[in-house]
PDB file of N, CA and C in Angstrom:
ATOM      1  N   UNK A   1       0.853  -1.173   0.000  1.00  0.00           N
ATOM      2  CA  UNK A   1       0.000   0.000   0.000  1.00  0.00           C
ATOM      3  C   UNK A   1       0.904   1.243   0.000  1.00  0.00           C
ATOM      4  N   UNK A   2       0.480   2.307  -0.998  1.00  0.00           N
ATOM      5  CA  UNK A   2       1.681   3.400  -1.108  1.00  0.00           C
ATOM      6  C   UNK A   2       1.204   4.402   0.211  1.00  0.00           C
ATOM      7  N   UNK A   3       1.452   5.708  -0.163  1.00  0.00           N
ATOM      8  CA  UNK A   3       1.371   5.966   1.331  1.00  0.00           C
ATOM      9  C   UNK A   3       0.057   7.689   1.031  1.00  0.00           C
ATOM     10  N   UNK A   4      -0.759   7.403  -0.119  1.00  0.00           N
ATOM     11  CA  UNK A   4      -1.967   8.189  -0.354  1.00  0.00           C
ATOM     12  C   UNK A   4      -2.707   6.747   0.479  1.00  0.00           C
ATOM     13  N   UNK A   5      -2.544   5.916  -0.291  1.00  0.00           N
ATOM     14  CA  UNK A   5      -3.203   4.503   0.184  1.00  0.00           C
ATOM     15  C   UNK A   5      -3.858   4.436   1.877  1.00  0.00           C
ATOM     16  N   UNK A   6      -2.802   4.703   2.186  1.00  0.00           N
ATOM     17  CA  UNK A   6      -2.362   4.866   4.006  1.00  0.00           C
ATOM     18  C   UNK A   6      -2.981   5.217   4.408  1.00  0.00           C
ATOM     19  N   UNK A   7      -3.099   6.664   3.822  1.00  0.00           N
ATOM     20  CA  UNK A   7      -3.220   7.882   4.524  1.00  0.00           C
ATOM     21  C   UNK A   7      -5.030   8.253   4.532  1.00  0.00           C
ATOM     22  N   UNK A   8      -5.752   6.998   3.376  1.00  0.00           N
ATOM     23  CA  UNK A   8      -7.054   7.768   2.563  1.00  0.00           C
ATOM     24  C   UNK A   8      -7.675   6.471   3.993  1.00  0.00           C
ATOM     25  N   UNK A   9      -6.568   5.535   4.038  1.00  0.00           N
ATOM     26  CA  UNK A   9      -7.120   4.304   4.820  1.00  0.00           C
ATOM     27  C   UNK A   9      -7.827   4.702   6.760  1.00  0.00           C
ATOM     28  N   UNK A  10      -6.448   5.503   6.549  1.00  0.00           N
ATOM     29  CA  UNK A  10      -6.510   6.246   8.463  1.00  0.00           C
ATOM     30  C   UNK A  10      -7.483   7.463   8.095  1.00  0.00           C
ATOM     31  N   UNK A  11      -7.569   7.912   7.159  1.00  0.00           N
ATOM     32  CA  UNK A  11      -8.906   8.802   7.473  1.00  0.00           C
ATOM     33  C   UNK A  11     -10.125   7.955   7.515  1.00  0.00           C
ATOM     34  N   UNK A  12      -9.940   6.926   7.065  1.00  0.00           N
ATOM     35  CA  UNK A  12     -11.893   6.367   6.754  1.00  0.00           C
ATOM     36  C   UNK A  12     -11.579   5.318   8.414  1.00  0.00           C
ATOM     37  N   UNK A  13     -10.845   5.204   9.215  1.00  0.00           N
ATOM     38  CA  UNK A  13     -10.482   4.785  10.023  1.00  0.00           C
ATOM     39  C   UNK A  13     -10.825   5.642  11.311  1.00  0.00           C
ATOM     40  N   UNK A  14     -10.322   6.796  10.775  1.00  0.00           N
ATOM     41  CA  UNK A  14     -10.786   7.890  11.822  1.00  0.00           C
ATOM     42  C   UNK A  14     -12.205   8.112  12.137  1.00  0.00           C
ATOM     43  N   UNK A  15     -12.771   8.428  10.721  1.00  0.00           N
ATOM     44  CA  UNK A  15     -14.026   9.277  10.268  1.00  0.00           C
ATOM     45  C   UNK A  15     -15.234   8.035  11.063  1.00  0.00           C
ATOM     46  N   UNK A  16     -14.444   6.749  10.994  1.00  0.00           N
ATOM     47  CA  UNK A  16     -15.567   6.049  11.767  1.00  0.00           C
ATOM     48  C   UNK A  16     -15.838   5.817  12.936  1.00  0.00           C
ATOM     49  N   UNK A  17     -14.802   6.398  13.722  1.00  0.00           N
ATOM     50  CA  UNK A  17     -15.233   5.910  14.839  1.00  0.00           C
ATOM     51  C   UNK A  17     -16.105   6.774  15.723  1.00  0.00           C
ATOM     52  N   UNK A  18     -16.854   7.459  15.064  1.00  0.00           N
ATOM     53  CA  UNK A  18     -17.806   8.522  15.791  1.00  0.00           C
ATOM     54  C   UNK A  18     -19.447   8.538  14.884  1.00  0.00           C
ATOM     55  N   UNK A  19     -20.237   8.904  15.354  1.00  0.00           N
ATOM     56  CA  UNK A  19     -21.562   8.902  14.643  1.00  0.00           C
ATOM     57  C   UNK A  19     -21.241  10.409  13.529  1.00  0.00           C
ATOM     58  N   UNK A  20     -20.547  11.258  14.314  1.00  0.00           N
ATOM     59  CA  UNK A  20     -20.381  12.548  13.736  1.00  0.00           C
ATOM     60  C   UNK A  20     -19.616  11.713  12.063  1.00  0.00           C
ATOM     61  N   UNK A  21     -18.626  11.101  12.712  1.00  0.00           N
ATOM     62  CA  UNK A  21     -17.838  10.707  11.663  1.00  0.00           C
ATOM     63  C   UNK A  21     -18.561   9.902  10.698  1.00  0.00           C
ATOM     64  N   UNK A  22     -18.978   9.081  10.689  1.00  0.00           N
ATOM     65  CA  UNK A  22     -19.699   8.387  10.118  1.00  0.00           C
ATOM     66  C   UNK A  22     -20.628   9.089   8.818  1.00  0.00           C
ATOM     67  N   UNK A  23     -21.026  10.022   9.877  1.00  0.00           N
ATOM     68  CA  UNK A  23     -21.749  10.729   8.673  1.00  0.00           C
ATOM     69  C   UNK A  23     -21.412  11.436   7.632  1.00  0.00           C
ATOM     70  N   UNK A  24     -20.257  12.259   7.679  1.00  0.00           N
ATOM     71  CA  UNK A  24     -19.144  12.882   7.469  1.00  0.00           C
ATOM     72  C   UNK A  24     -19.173  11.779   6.242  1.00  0.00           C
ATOM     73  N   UNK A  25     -18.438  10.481   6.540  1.00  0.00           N
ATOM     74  CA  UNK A  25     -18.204   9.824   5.243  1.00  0.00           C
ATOM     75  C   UNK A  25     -19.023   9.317   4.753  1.00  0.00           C
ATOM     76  N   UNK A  26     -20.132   8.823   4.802  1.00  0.00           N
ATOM     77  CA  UNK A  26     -21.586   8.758   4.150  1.00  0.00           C
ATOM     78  C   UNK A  26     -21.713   9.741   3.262  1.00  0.00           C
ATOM     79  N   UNK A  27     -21.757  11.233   3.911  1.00  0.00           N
ATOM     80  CA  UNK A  27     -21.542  12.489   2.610  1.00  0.00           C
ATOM     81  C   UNK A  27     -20.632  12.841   1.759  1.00  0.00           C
ATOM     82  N   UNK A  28     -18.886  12.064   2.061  1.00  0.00           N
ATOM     83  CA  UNK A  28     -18.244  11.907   0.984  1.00  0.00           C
ATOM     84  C   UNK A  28     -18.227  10.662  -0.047  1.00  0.00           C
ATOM     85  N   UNK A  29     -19.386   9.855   0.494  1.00  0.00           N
ATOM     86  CA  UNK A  29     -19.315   8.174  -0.178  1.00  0.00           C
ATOM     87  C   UNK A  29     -20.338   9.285  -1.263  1.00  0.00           C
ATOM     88  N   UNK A  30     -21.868   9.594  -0.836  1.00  0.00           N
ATOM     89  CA  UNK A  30     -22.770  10.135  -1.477  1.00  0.00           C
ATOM     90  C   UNK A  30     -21.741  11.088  -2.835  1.00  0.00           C
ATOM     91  N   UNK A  31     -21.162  11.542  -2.310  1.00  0.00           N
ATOM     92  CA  UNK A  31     -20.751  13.013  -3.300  1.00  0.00           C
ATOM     93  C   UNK A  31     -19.380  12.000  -4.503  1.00  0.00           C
ATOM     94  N   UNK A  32     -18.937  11.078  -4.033  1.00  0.00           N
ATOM     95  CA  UNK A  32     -18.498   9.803  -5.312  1.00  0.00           C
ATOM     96  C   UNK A  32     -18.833   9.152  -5.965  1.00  0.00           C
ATOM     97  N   UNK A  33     -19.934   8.507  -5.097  1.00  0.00           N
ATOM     98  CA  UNK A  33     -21.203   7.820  -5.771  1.00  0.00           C
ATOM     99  C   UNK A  33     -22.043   8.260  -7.028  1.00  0.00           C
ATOM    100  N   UNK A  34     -22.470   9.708  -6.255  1.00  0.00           N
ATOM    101  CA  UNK A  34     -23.104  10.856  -7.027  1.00  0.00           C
ATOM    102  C   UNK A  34     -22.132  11.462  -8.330  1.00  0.00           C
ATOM    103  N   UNK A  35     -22.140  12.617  -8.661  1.00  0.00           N
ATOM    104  CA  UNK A  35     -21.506  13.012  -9.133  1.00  0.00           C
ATOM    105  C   UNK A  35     -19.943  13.766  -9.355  1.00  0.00           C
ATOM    106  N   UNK A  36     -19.602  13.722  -8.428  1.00  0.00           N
ATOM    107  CA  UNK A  36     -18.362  13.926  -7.740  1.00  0.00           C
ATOM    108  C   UNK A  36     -17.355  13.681  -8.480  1.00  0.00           C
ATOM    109  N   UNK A  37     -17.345  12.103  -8.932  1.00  0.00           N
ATOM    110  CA  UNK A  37     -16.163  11.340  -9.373  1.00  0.00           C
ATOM    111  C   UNK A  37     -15.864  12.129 -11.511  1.00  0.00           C
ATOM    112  N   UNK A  38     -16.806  12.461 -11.220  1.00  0.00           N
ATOM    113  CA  UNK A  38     -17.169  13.631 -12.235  1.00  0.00           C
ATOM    114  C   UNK A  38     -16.928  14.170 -13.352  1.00  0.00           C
ATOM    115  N   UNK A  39     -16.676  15.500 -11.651  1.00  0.00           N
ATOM    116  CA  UNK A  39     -16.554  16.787 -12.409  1.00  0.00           C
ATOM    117  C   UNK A  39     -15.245  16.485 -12.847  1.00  0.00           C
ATOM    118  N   UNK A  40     -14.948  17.852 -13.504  1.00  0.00           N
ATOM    119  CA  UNK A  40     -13.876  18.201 -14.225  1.00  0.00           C
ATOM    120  C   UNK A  40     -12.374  18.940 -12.811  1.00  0.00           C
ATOM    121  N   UNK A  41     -11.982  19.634 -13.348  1.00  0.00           N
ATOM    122  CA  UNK A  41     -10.842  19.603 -12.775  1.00  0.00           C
ATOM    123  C   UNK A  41     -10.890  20.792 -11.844  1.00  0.00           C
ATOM    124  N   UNK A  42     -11.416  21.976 -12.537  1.00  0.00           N
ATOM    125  CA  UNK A  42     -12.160  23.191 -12.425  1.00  0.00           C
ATOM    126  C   UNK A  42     -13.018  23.153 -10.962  1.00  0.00           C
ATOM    127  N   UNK A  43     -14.223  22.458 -11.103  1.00  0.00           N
ATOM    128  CA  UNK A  43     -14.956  22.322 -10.312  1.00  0.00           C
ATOM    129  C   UNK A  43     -14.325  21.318  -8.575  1.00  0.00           C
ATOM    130  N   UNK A  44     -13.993  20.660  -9.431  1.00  0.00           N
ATOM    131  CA  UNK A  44     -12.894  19.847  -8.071  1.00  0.00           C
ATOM    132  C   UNK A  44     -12.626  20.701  -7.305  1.00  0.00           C
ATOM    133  N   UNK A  45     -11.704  22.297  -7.709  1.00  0.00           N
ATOM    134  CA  UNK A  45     -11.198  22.587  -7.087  1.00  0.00           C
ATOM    135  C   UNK A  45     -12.250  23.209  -6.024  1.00  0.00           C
ATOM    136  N   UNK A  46     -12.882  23.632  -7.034  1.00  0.00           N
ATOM    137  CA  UNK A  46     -14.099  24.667  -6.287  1.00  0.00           C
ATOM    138  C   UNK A  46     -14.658  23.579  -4.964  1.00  0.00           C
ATOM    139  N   UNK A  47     -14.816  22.532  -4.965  1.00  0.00           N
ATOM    140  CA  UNK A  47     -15.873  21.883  -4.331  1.00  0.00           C
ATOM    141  C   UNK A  47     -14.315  21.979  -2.789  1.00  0.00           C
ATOM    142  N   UNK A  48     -13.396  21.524  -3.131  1.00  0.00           N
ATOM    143  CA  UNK A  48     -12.070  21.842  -2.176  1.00  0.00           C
ATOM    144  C   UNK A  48     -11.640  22.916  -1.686  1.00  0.00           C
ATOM    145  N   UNK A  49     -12.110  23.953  -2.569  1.00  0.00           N
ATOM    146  CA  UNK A  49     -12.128  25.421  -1.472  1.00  0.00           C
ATOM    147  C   UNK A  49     -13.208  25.792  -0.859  1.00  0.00           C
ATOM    148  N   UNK A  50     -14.519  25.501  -1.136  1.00  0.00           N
ATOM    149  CA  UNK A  50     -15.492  25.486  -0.020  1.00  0.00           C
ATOM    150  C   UNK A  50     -15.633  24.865   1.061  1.00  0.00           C
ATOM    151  N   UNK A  51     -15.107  23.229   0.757  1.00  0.00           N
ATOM    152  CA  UNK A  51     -14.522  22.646   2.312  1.00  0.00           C
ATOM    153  C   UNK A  51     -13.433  22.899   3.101  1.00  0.00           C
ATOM    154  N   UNK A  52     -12.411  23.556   2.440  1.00  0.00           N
ATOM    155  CA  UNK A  52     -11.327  24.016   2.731  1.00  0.00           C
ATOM    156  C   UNK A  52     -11.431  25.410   3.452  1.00  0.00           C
ATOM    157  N   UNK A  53     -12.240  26.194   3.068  1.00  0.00           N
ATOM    158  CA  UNK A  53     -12.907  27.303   3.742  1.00  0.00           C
ATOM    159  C   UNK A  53     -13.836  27.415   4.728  1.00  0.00           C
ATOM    160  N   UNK A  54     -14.644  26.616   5.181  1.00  0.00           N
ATOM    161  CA  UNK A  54     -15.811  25.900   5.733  1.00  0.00           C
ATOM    162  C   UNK A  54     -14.444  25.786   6.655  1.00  0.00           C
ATOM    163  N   UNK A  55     -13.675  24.758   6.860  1.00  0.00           N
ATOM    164  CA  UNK A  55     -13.119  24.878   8.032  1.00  0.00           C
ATOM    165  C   UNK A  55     -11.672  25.423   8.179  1.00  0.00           C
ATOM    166  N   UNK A  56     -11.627  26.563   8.046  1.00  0.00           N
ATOM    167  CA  UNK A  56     -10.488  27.533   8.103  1.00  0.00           C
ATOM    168  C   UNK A  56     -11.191  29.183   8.662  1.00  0.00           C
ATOM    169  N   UNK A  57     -12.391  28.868   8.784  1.00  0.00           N
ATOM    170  CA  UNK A  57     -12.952  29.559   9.662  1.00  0.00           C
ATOM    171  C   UNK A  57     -13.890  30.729   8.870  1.00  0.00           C
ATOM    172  N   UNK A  58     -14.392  30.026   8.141  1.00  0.00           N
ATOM    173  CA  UNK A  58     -15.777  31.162   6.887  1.00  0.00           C
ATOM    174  C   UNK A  58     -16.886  29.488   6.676  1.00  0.00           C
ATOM    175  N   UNK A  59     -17.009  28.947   7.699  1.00  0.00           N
ATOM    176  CA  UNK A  59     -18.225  28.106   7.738  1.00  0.00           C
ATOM    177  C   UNK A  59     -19.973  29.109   7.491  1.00  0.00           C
ATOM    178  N   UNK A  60     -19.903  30.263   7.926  1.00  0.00           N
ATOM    179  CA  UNK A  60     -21.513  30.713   7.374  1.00  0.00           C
ATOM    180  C   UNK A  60     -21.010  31.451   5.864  1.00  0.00           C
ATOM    181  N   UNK A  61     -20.258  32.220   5.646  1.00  0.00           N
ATOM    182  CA  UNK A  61     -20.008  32.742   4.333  1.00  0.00           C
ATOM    183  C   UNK A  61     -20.459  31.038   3.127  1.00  0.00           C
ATOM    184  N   UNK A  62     -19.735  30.583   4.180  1.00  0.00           N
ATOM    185  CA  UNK A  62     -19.558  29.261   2.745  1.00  0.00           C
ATOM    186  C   UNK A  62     -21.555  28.468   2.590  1.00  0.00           C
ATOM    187  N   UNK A  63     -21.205  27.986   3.939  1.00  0.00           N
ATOM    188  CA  UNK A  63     -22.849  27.927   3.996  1.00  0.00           C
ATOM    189  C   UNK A  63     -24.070  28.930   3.028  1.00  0.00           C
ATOM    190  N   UNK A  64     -23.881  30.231   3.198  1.00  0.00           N
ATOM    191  CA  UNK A  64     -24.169  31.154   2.582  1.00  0.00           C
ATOM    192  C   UNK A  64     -24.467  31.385   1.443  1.00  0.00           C
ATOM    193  N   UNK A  65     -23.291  31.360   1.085  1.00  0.00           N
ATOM    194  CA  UNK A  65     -23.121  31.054  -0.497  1.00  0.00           C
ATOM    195  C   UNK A  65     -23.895  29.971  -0.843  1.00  0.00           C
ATOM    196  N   UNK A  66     -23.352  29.050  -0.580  1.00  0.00           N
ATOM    197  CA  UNK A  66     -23.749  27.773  -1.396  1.00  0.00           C
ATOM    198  C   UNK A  66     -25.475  27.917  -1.314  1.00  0.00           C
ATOM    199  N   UNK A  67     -26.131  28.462  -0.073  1.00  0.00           N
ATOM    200  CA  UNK A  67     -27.541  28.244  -0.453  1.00  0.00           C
ATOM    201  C   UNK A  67     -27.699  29.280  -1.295  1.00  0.00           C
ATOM    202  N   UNK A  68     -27.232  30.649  -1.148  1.00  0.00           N
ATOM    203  CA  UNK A  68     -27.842  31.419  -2.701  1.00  0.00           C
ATOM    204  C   UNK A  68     -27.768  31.213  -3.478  1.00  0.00           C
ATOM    205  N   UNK A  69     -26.410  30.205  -3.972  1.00  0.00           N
ATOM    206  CA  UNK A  69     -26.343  29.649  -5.433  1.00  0.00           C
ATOM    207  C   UNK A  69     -27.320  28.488  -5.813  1.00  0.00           C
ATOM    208  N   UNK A  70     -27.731  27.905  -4.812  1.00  0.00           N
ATOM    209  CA  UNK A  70     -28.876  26.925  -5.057  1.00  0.00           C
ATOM    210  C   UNK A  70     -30.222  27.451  -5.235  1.00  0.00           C
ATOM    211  N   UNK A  71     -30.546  28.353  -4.839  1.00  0.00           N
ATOM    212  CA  UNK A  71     -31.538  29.131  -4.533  1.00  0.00           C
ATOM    213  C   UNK A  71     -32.344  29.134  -3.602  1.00  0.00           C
ATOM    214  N   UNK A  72     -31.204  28.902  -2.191  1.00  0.00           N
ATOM    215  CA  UNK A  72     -32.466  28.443  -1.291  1.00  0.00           C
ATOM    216  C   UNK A  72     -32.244  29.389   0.014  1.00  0.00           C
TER     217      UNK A  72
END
């Protein structure tokens, strides 16, 4: 096992051992499952700076956003 391998292994390792967690990866299984596995390269990024922002400390901006762009 190389060491992305490892590393993707101890997060889904982590992510489970909590209900919080759990869910957490349920919504990244959903978003692979779904359309995720996807997009283009562009959008990748985008979907990685909103989680990336979300917790770097602009969790309502991001929240925010994302529902006006949905329209909700």
């Amino acid at each position: 096992m190389n060491s992305a391998e490892q590393n993707i292994k101890a997060a889904t390792q982590q992510l489970r051992r909590s209900e919080r967690g759990r869910g957490a990866l349920r919504h990244v299984l959903d978003l692979l499952e779904g359309d995720g596995l996807g997009l283009d390269g562009e959008n990748q990024r985008a979907v990685l700076t909103l989680i990336v922002g979300a917790w770097q400390g602009h969790p309502e901006t991001v929240r925010d956003m994302a529902r006006e762009a949905l329209g909700k």
